[in-house]
C-alpha atoms as a PDB file:
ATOM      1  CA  UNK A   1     -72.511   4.773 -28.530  1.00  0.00           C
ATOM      2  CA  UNK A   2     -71.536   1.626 -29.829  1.00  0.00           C
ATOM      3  CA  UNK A   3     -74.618  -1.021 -30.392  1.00  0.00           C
ATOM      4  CA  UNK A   4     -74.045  -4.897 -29.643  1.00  0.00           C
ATOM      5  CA  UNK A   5     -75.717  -8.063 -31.163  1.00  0.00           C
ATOM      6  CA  UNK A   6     -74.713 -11.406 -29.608  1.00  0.00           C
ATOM      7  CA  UNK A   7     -73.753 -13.459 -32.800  1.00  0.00           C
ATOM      8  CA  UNK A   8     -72.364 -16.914 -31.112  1.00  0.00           C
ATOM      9  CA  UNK A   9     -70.768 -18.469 -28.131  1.00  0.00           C
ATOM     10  CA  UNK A  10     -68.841 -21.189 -29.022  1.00  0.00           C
ATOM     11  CA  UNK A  11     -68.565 -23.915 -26.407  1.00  0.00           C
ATOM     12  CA  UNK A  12     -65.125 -24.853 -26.010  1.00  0.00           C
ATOM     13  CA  UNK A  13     -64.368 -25.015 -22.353  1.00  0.00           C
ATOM     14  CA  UNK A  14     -61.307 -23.182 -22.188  1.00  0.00           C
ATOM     15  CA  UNK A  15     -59.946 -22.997 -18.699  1.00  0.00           C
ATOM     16  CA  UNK A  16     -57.964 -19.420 -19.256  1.00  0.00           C
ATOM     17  CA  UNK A  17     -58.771 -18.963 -22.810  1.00  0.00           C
ATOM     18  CA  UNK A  18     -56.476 -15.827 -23.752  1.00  0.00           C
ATOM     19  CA  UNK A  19     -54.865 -13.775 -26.406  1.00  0.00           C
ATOM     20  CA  UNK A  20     -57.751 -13.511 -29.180  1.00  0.00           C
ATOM     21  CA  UNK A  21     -56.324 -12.270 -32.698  1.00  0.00           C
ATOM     22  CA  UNK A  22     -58.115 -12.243 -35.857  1.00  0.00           C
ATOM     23  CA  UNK A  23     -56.464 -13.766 -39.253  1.00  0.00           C
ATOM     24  CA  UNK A  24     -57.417 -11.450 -42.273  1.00  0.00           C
ATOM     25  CA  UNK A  25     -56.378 -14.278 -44.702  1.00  0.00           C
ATOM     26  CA  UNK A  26     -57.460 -17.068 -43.223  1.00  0.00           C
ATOM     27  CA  UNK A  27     -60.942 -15.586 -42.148  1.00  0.00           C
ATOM     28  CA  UNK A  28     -60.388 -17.374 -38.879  1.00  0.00           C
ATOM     29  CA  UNK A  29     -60.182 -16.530 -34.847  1.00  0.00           C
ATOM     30  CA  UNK A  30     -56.858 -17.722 -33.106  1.00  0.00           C
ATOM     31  CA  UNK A  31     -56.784 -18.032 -29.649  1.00  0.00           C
ATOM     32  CA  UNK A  32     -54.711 -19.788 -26.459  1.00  0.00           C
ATOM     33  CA  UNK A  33     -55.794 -21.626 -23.281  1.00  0.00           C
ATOM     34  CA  UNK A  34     -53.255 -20.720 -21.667  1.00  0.00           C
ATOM     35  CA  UNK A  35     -53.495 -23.759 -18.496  1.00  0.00           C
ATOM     36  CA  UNK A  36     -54.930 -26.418 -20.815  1.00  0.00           C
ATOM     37  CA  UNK A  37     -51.801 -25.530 -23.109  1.00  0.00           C
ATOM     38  CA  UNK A  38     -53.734 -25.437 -26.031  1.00  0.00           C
ATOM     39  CA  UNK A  39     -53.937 -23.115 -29.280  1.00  0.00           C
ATOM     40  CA  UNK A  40     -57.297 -22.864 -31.366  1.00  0.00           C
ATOM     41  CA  UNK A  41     -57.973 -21.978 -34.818  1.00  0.00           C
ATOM     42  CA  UNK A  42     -61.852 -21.246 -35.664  1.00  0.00           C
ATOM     43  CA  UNK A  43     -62.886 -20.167 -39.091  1.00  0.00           C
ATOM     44  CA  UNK A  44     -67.050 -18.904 -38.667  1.00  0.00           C
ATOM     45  CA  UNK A  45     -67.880 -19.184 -42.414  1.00  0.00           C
ATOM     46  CA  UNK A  46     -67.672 -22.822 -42.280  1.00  0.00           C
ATOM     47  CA  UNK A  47     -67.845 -23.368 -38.317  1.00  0.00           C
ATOM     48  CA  UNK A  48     -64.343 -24.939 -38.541  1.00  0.00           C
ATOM     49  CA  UNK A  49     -62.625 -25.608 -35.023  1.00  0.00           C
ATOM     50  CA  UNK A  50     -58.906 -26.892 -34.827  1.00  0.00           C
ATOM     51  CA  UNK A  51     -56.914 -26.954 -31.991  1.00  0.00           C
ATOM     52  CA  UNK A  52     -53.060 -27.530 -31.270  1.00  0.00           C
ATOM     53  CA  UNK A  53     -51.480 -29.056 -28.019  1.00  0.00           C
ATOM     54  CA  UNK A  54     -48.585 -26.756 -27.162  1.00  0.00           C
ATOM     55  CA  UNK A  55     -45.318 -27.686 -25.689  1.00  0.00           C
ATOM     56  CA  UNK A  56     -45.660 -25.695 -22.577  1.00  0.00           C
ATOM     57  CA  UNK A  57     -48.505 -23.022 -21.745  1.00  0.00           C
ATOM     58  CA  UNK A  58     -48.757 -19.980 -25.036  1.00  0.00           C
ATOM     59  CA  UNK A  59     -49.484 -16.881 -22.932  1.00  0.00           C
ATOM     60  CA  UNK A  60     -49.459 -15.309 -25.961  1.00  0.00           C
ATOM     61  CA  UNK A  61     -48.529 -14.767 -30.029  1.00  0.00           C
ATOM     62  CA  UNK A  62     -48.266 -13.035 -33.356  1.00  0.00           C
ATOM     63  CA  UNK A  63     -48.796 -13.316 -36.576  1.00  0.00           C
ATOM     64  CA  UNK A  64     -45.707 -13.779 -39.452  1.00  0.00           C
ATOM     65  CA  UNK A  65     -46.759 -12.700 -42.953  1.00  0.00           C
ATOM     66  CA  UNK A  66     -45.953 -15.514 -45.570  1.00  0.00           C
ATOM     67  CA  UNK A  67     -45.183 -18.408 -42.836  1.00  0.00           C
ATOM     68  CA  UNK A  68     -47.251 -20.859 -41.066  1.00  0.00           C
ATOM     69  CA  UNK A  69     -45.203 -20.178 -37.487  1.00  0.00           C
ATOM     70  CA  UNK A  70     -45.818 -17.868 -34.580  1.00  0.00           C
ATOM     71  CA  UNK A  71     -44.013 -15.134 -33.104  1.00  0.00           C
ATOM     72  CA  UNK A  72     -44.976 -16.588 -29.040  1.00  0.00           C
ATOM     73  CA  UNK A  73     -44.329 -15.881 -25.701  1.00  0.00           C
ATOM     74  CA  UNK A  74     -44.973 -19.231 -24.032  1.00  0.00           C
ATOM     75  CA  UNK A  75     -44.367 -19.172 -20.001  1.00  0.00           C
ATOM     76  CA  UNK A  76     -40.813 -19.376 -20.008  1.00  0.00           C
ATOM     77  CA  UNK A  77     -40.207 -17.099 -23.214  1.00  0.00           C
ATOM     78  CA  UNK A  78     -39.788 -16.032 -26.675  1.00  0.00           C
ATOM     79  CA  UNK A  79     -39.809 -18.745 -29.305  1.00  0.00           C
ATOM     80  CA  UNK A  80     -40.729 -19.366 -33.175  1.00  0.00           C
ATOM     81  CA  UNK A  81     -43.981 -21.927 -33.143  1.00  0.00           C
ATOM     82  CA  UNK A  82     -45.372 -24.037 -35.469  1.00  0.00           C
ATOM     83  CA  UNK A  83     -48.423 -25.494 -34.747  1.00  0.00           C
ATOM     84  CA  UNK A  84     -49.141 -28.131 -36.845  1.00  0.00           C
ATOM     85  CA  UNK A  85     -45.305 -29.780 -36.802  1.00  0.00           C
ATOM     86  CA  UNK A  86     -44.852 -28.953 -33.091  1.00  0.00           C
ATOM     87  CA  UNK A  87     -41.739 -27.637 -33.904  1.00  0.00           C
ATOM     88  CA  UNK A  88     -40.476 -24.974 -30.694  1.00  0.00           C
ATOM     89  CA  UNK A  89     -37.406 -23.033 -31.287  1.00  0.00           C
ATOM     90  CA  UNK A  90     -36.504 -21.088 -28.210  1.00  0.00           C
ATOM     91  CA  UNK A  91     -35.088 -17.745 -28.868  1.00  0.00           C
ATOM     92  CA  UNK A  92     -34.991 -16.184 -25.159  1.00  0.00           C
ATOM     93  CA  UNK A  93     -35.997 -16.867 -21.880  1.00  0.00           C
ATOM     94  CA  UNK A  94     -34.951 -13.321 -19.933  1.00  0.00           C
ATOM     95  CA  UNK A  95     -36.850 -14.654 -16.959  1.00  0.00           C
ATOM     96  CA  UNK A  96     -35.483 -17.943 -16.757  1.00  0.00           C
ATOM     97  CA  UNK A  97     -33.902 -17.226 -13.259  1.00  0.00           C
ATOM     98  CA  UNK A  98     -37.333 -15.837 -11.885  1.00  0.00           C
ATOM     99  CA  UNK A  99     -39.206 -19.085 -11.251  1.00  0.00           C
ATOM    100  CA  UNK A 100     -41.938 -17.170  -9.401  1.00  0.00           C
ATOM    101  CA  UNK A 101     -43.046 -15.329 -12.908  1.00  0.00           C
ATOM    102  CA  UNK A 102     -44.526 -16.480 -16.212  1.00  0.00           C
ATOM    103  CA  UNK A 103     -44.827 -14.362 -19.321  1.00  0.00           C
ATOM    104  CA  UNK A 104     -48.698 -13.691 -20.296  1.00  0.00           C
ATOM    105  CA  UNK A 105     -50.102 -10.796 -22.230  1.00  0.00           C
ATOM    106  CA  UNK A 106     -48.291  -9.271 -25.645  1.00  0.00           C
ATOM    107  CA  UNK A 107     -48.908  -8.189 -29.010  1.00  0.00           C
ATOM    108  CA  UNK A 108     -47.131  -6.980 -32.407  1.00  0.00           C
ATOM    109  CA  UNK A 109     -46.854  -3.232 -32.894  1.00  0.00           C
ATOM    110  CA  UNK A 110     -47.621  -1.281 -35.648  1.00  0.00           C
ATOM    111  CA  UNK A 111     -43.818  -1.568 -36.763  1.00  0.00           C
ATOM    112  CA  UNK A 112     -43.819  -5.454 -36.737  1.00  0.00           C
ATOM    113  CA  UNK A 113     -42.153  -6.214 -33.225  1.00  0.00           C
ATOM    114  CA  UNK A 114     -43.398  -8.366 -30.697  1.00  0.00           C
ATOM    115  CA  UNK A 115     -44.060  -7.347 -27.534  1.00  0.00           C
ATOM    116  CA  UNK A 116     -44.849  -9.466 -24.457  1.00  0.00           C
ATOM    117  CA  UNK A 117     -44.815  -9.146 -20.408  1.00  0.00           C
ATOM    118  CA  UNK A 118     -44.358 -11.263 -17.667  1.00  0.00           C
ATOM    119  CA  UNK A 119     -46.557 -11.124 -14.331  1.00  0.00           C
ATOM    120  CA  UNK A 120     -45.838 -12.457 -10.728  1.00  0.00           C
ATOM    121  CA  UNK A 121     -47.330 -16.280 -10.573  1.00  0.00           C
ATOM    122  CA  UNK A 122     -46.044 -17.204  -7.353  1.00  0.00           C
ATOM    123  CA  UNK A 123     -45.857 -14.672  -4.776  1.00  0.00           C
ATOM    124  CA  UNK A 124     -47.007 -10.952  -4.047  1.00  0.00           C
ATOM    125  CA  UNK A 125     -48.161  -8.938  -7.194  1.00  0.00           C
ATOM    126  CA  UNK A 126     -48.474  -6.101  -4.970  1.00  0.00           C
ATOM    127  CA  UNK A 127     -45.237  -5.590  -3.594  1.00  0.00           C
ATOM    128  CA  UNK A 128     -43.656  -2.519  -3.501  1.00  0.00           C
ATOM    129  CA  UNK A 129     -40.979  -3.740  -6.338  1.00  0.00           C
ATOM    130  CA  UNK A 130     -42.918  -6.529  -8.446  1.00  0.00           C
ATOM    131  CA  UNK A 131     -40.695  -8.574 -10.686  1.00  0.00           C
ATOM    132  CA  UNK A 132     -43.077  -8.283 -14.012  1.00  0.00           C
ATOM    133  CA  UNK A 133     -41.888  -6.742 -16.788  1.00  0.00           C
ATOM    134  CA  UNK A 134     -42.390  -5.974 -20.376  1.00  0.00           C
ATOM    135  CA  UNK A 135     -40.265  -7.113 -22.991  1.00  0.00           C
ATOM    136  CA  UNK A 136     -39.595  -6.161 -27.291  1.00  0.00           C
ATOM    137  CA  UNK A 137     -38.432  -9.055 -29.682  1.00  0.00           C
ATOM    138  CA  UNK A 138     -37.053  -7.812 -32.593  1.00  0.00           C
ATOM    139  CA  UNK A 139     -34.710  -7.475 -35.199  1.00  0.00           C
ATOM    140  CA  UNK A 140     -31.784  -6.813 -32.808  1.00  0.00           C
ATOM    141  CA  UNK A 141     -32.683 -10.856 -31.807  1.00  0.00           C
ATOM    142  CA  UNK A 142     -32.873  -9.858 -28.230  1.00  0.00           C
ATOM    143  CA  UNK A 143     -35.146  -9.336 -25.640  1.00  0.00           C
ATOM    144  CA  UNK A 144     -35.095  -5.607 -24.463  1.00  0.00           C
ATOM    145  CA  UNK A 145     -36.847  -5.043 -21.233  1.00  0.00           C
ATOM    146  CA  UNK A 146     -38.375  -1.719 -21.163  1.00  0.00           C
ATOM    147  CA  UNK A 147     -40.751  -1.384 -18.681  1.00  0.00           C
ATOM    148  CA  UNK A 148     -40.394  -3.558 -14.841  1.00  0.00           C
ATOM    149  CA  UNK A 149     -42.053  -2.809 -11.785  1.00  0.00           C
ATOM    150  CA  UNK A 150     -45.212  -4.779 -12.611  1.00  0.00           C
ATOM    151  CA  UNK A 151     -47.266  -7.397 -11.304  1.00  0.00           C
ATOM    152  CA  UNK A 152     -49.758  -8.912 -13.728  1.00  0.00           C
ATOM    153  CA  UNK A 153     -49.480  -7.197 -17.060  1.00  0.00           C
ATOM    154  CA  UNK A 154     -51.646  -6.720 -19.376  1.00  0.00           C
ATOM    155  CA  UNK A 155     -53.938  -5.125 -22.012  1.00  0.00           C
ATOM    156  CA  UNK A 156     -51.320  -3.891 -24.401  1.00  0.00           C
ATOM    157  CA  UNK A 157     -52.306  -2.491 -27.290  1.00  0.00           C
ATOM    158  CA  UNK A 158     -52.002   0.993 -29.149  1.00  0.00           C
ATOM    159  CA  UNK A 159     -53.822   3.833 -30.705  1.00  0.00           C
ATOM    160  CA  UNK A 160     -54.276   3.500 -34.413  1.00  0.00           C
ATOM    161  CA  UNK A 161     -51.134   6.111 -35.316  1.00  0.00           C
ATOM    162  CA  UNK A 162     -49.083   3.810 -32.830  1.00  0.00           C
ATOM    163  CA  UNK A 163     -47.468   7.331 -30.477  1.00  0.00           C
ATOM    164  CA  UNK A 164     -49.852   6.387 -27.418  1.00  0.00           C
ATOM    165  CA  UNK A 165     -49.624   2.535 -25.629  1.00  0.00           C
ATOM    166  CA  UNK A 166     -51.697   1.582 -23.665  1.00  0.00           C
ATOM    167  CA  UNK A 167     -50.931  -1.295 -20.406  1.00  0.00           C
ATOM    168  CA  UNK A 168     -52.432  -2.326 -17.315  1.00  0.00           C
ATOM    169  CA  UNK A 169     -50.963  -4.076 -14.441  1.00  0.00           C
ATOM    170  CA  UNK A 170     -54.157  -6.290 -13.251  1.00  0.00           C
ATOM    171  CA  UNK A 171     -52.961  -6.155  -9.885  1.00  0.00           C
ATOM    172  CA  UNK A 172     -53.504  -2.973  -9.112  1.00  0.00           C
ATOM    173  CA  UNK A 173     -56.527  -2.332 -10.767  1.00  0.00           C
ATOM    174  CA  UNK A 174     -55.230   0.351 -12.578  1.00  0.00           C
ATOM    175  CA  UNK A 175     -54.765   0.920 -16.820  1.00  0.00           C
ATOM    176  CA  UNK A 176     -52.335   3.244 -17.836  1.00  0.00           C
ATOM    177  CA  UNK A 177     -51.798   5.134 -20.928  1.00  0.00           C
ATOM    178  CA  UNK A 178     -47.967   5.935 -22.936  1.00  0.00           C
ATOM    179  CA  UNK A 179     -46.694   8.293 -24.785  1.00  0.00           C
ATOM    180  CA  UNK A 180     -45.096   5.699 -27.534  1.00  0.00           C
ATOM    181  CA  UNK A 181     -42.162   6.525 -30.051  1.00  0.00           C
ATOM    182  CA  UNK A 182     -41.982   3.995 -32.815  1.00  0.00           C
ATOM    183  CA  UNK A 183     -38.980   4.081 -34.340  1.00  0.00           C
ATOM    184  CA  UNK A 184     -37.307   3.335 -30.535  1.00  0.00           C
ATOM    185  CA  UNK A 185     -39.869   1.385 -29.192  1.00  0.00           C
ATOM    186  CA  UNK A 186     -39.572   3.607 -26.063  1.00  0.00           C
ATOM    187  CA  UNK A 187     -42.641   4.409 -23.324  1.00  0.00           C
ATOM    188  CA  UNK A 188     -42.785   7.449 -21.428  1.00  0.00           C
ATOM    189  CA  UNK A 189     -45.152  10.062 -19.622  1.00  0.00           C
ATOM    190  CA  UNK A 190     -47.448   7.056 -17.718  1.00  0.00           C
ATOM    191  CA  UNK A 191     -50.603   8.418 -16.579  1.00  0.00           C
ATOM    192  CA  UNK A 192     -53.761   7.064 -15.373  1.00  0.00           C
ATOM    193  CA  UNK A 193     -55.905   6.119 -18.444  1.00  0.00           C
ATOM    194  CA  UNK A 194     -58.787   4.075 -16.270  1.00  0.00           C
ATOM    195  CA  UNK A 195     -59.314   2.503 -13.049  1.00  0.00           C
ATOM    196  CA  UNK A 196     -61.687  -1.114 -12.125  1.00  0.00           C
ATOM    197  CA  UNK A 197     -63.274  -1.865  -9.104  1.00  0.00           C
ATOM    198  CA  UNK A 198     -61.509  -3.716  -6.262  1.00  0.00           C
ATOM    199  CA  UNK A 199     -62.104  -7.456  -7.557  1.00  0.00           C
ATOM    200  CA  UNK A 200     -61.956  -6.676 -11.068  1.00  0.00           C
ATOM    201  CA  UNK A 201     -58.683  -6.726 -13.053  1.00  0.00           C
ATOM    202  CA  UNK A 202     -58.167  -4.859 -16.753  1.00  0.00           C
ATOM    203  CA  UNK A 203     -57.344  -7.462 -19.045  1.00  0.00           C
ATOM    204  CA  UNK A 204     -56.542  -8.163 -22.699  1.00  0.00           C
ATOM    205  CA  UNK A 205     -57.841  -5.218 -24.581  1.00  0.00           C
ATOM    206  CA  UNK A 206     -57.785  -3.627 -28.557  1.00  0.00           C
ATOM    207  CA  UNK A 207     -58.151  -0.665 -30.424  1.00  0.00           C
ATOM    208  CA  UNK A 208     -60.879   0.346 -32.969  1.00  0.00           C
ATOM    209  CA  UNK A 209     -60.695   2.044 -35.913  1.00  0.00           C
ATOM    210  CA  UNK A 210     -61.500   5.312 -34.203  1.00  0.00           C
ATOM    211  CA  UNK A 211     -58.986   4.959 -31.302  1.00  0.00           C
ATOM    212  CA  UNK A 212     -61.404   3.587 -28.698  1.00  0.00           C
ATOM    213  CA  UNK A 213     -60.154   0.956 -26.352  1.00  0.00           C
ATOM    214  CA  UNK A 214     -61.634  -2.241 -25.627  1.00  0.00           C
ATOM    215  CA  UNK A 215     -61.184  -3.707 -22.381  1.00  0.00           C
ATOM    216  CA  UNK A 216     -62.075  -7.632 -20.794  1.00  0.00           C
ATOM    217  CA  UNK A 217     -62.679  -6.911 -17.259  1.00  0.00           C
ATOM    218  CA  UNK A 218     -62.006 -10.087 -15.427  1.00  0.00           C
ATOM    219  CA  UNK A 219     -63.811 -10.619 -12.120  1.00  0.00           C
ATOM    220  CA  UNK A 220     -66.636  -7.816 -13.247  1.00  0.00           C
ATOM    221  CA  UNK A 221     -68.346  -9.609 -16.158  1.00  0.00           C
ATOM    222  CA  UNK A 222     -67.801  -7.403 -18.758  1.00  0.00           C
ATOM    223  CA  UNK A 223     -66.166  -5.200 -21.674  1.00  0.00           C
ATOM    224  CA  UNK A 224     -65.724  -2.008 -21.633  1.00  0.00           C
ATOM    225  CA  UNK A 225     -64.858   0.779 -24.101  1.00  0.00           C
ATOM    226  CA  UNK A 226     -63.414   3.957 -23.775  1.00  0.00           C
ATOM    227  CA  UNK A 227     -63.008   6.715 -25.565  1.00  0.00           C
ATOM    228  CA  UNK A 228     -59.242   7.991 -26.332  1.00  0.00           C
ATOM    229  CA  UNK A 229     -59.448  10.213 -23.039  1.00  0.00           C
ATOM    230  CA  UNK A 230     -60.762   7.055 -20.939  1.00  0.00           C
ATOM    231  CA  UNK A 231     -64.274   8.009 -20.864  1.00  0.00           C
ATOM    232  CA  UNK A 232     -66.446   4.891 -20.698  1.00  0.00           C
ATOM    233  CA  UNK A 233     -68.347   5.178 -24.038  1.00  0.00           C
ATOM    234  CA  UNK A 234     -70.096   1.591 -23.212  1.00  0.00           C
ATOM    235  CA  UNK A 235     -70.417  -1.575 -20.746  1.00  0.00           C
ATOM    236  CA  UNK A 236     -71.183  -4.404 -22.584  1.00  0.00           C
ATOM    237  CA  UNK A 237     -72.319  -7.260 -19.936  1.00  0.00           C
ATOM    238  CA  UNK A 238     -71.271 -10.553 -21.069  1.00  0.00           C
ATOM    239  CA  UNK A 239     -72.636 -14.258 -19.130  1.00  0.00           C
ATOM    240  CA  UNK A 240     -69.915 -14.821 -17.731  1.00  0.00           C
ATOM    241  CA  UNK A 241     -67.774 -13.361 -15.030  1.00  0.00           C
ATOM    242  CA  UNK A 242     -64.139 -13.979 -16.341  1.00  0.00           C
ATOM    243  CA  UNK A 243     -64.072 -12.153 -19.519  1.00  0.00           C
ATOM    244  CA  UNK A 244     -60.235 -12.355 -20.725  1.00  0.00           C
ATOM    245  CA  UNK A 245     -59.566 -10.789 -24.419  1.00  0.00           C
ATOM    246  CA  UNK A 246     -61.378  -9.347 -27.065  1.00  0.00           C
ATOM    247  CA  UNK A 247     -60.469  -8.560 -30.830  1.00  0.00           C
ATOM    248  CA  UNK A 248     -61.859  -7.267 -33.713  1.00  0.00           C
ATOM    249  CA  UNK A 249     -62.398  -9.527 -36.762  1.00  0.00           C
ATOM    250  CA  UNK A 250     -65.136 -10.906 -39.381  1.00  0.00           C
ATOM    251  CA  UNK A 251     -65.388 -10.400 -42.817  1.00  0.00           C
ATOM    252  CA  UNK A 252     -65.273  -6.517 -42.250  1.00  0.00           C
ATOM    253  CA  UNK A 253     -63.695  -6.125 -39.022  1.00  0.00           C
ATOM    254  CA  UNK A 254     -67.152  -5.324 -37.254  1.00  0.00           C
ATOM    255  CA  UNK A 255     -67.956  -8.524 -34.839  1.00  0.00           C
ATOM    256  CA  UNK A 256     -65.810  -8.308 -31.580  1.00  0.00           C
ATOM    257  CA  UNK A 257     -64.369 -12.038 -30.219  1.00  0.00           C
ATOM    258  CA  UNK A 258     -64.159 -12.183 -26.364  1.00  0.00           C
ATOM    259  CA  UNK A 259     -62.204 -15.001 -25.099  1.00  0.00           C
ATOM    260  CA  UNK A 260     -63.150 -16.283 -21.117  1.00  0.00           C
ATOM    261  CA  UNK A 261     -62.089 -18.767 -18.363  1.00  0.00           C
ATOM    262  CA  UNK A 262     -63.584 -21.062 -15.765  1.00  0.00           C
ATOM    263  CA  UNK A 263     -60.215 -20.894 -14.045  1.00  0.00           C
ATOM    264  CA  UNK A 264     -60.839 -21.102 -10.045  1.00  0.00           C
ATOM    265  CA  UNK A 265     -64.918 -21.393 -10.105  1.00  0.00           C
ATOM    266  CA  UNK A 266     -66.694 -23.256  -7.831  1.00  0.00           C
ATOM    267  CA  UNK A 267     -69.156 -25.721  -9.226  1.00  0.00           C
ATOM    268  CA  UNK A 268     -72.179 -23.470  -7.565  1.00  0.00           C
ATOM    269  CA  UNK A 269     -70.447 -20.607 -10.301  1.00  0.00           C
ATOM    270  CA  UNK A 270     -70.248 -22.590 -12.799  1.00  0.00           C
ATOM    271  CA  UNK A 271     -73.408 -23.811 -12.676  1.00  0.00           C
ATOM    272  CA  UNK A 272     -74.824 -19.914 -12.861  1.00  0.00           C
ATOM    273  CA  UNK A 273     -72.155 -19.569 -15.579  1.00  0.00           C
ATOM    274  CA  UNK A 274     -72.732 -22.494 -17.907  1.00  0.00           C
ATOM    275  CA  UNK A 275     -70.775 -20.127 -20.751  1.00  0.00           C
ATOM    276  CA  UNK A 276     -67.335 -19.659 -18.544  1.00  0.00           C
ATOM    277  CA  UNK A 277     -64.485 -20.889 -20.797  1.00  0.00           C
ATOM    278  CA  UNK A 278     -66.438 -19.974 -24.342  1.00  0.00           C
ATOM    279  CA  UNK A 279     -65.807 -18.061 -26.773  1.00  0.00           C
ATOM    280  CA  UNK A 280     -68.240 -14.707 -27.245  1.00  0.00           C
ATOM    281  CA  UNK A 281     -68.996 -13.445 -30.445  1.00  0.00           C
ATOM    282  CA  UNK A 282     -70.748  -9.929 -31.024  1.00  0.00           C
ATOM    283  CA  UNK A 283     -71.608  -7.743 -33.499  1.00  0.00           C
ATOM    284  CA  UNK A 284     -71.244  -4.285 -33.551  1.00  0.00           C
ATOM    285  CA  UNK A 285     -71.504  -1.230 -35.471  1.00  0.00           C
ATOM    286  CA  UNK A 286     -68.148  -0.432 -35.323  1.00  0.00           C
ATOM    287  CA  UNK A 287     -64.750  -1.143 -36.920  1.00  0.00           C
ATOM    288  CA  UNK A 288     -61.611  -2.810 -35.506  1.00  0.00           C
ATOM    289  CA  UNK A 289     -57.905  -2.512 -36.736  1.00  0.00           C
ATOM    290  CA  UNK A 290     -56.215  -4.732 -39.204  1.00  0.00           C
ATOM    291  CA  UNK A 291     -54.231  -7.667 -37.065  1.00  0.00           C
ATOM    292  CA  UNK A 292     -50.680  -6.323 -37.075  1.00  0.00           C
ATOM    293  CA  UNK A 293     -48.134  -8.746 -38.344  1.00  0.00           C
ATOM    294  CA  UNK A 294     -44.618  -9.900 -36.876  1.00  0.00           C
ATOM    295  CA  UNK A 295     -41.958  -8.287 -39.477  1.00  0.00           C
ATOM    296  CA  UNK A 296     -38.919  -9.345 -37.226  1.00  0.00           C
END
């Protein structure tokens, strides 16, 4: 079972800090708040904090080996990013006609393409049909839908030889596990991976080394890892009710970075959450995944 030491929280007041990804070069933690539309760089060894206004809210980015731009999915789409110019270059907005949706959680693949889904803002999640999807940038320079039917997704990630993906839809409480091909980029064979608690949605999540997935439960204060078959291997409680993302970094990939919010608490909650909207530090006696970059 995995063992946790709190290393740091880092009081930066995010309202819906998201998408946590650790930069091998750089030695620093990169991360979005998503409603304050702002992107944060923050190297540990020297306690260095940066942070970026963006031009309209980064649900969520990648890596590009060699360049100082991001692969992104802001709310209205795919675009090329640079953070310290400002610089935006749209590539797609597939949604653009759905004003009730935004895009929010996504990551690179083991093959270099960047993956990122939308979820139902305004309206029902939990209709029968929900208009979230999941799209792949690539190099065809298009965005291929190829999942729909979802209402708030999230938690992508996959297993360390890249044939099983793994999603949730927040919505419905319910994490699912793919078999992945990666040379198409195609899902298939859904099943039931895990399941949260009425209240609590599965969030941003990553893979170890070993093939255990990490998942931010939001609403149930806490992380949780499972083993490849979705047995919970450990429940790490964190201060703070709205756990959002977590990643592996550090020097050796061993300390786990969980982003949070203070989105939608009352001042009585935030009061008996004084750590809502920081960013969580652990360490732990296991090893993440090297960051996968965006090869377009």
């Amino acid at each position: 079972m995995p063992v946790m030491e709190r290393l740091a929280s880092l009081p930066v007041g995010n309202l819906l800090g998201e998408g946590v990804l650790w930069h091998p070069d750089q030695q620093a933690a990169w991360w979005t708040d998503i409603q304050a539309r702002r992107l944060f760089r923050y190297h540990p060894a020297t306690e260095a904090l940066e942070t970026w206004d963006t031009p309209e809210r980064l649900a969520t980015f990648g890596f590009i080996e060699g360049s100082e731009q991001l692969i992104a999915a802001f709310d209205l789409g795919f675009a090329l990013y640079h953070p310290q110019t400002g610089e935006c270059h749209w590539l797609a907005q597939p949604e653009a006609d759905l004003h009730s949706n935004r895009f929010n959680d996504g990551k690179v693949d083991r093959q270099g393409r960047f993956w990122a889904g939308s979820m139902v803002e305004h309206g029902d999640p939990l209709a029968s049909d929900p208009a979230g999807a999941l799209y792949c940038w690539s190099d065809t320079q298009q965005a291929a839908c190829q999942l729909s039917g979802l209402g708030i997704t999230n938690g992508l990630c996959w297993s360390p030889d890249g044939r099983t993906a793994y999603l949730s839809d927040s919505a419905r409480h319910c994490y699912y596990a793919y078999d992945f091909d990666p040379h198409s980029g195609s899902f298939s064979n859904r099943r039931v991976f895990a399941r949260t608690p009425e209240g609590v949605g599965p969030d941003g999540a990553c893979v170890d080394a070993e093939g255990n997935v990490w998942n931010a439960q939001f609403g149930g204060g806490q992380v949780v890892c499972y083993s490849p078959d979705g047995e919970v291997l450990l429940e790490l409680d964190v201060p703070v009710s709205q756990p959002t993302c977590v990643a592996f970094g550090g020097p050796d990939l061993s300390w786990l970075f969980v982003t949070t919010a203070r989105e939608n608490l009352s001042k009585a909650q935030l009061a008996q959450e004084p750590e809502a909207g920081n960013l969580l530090i652990y360490q732990t006696d296991v090893k993440g995944l090297p960051v996968d970059f965006y090869r377009g």
